[in-house]
Protein backbone atom coordinates (compact mmCIF):
# COMPACT_ATOMS: atom_id res chain seq x y z
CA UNK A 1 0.00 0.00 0.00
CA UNK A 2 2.81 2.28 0.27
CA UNK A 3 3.69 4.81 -2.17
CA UNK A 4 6.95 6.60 -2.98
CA UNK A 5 7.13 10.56 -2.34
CA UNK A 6 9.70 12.92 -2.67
CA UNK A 7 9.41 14.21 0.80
CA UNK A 8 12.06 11.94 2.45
CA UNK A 9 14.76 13.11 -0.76
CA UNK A 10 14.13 16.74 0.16
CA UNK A 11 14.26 15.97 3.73
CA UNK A 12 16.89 14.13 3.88
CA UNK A 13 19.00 16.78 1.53
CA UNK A 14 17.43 19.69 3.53
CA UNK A 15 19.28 18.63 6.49
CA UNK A 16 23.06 17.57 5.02
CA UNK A 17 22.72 21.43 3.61
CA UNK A 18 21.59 22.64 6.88
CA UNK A 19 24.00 20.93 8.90
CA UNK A 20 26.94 22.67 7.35
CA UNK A 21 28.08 25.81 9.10
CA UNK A 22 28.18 28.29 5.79
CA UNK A 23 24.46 27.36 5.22
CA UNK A 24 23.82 27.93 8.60
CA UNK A 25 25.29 31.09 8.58
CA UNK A 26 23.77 32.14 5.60
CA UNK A 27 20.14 31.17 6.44
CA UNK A 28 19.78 30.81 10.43
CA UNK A 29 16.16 29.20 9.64
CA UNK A 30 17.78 26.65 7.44
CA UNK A 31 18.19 24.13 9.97
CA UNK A 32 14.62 25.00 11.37
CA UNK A 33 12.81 24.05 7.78
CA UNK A 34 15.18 20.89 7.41
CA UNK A 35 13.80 19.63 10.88
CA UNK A 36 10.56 20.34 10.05
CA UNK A 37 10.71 18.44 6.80
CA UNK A 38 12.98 15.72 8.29
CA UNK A 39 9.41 15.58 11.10
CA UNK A 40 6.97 14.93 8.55
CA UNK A 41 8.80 12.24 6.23
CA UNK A 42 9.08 10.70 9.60
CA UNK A 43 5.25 10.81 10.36
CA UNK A 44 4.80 9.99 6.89
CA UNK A 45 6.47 6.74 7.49
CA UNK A 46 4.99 6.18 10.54
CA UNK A 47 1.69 5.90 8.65
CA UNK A 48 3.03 3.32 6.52
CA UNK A 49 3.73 5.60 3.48
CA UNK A 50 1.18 7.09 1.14
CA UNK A 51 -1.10 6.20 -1.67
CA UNK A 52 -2.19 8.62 -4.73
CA UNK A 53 -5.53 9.32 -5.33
CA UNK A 54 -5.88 6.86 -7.86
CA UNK A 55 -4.66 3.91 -5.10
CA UNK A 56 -7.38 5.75 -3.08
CA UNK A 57 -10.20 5.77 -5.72
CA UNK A 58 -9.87 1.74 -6.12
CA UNK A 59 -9.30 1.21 -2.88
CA UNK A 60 -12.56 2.87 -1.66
CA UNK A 61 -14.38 2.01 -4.95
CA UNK A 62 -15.17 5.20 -5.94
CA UNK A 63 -13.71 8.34 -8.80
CA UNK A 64 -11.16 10.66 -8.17
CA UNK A 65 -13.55 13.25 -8.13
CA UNK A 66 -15.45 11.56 -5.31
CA UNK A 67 -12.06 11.34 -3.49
CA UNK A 68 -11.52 14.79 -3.82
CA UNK A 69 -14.57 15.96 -2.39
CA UNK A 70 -14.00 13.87 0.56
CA UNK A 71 -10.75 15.68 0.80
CA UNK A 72 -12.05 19.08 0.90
CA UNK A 73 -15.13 18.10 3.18
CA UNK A 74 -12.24 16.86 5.45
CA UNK A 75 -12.95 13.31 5.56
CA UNK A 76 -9.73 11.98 4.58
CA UNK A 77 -5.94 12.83 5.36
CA UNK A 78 -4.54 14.05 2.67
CA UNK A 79 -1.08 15.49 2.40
CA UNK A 80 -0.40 18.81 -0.26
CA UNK A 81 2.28 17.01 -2.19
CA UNK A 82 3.48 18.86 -5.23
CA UNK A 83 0.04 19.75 -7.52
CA UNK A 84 -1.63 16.87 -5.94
CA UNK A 85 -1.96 15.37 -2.44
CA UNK A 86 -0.62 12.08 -0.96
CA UNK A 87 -3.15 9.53 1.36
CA UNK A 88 -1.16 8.64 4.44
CA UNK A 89 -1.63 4.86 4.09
CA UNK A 90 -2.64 4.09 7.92
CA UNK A 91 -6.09 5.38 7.76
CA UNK A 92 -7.04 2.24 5.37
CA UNK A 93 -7.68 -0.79 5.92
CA UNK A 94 -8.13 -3.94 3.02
CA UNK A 95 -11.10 -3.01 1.54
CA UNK A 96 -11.94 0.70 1.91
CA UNK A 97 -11.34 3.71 5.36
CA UNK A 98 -10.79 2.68 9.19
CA UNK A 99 -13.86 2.15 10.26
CA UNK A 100 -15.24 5.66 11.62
CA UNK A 101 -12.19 7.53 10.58
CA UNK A 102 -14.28 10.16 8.70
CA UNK A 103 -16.88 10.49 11.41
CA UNK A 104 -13.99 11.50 13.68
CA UNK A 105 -12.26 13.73 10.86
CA UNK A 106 -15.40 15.14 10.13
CA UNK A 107 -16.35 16.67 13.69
CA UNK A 108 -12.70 17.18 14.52
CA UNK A 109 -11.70 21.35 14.34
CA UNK A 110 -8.22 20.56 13.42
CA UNK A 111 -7.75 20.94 9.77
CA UNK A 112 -4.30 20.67 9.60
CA UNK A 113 -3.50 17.46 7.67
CA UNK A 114 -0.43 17.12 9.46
CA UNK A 115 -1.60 17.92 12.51
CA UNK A 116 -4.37 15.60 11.62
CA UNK A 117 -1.95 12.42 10.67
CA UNK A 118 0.28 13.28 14.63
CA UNK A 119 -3.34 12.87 16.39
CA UNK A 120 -4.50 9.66 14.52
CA UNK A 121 -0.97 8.14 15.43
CA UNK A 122 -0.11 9.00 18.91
CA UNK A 123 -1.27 7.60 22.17
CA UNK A 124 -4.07 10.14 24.09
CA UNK A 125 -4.52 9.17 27.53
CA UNK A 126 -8.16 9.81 27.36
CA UNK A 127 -8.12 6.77 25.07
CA UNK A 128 -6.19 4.58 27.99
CA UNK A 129 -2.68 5.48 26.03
CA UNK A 130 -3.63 4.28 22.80
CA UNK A 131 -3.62 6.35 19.33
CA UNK A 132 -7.22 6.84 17.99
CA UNK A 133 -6.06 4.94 15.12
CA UNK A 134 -5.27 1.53 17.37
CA UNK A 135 -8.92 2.71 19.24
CA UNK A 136 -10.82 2.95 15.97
CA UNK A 137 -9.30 0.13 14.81
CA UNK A 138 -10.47 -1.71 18.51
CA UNK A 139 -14.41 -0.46 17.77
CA UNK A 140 -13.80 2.18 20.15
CA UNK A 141 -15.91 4.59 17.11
CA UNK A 142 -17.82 7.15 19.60
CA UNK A 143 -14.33 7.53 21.98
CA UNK A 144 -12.41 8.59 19.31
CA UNK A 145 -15.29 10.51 17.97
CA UNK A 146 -15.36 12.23 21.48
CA UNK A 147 -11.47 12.79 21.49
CA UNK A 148 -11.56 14.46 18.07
CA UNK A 149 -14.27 16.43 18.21
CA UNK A 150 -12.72 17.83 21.84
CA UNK A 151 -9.51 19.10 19.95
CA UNK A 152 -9.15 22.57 19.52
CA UNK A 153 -8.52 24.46 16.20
């Protein structure tokens, strides 16, 4: 299910630049932005890699239209990636979405899609230390719900 991106290249190149002093010195925030991109390849991975929206479309069994317009209603993670946007590959399952992964997405205020991707990964105590993905993924549907919905935008 996983997909190649460009992210970890640029990441990965972002910080041998950034690590040498004449870069630093040059750009102060260099080292900042190679972190930061060095962060999200490693999330990215984390979920297992990415699909494209075509993977997506068969996957769910539906157009890429109909994916997109889940994207924008905020029903599915999707990643800016270039022109087009990348599916973080944890929030499916054989045969179509997590179970109640976009009833959580929907009511959460986050919009982020990183931000989104850290929340349905990490442990919440308010779901006994697990990530809402594992919870989900347990039947726990109206915690995770809860926990989303009680985020702050």
């Amino acid at each position: 299910m996983k997909a190649s991106t460009d992210v970890g290249t640029l990441a990965y190149v972002a910080s041998e630049l950034a690590a040498t002093p004449a870069v630093a010195e040059l750009d102060p925030t260099a080292a900042l932005l190679a972190a930061g991109a060095k962060a999200k390849q490693d999330l990215l991975e984390r979920a297992g890699g990415a699909l494209g929206v075509n993977a997506v479309a068969t996957l769910l069994g539906i157009t890429r239209q109909a994916v997109d317009k889940r994207r924008r209603a905020h029903r599915l993670i999707a990643i800016p990636q270039g022109q087009d946007y990348a599916y973080p590959a944890a929030q499916f399952v054989e045969g179509g979405l997590v179970p109640g992964l976009d009833r959580a997405l929907a009511g959460m205020p986050i919009q982020d899609p990183w931000m989104r991707l850290e929340w349905l990964l990490t442990g919440d105590d308010e779901l006994d230390g697990a990530s809402p993905l594992e919870a989900l993924k347990a039947g726990r549907t109206d915690d995770v719900v809860a926990n989303a919905a009680g985020h702050a935008a």
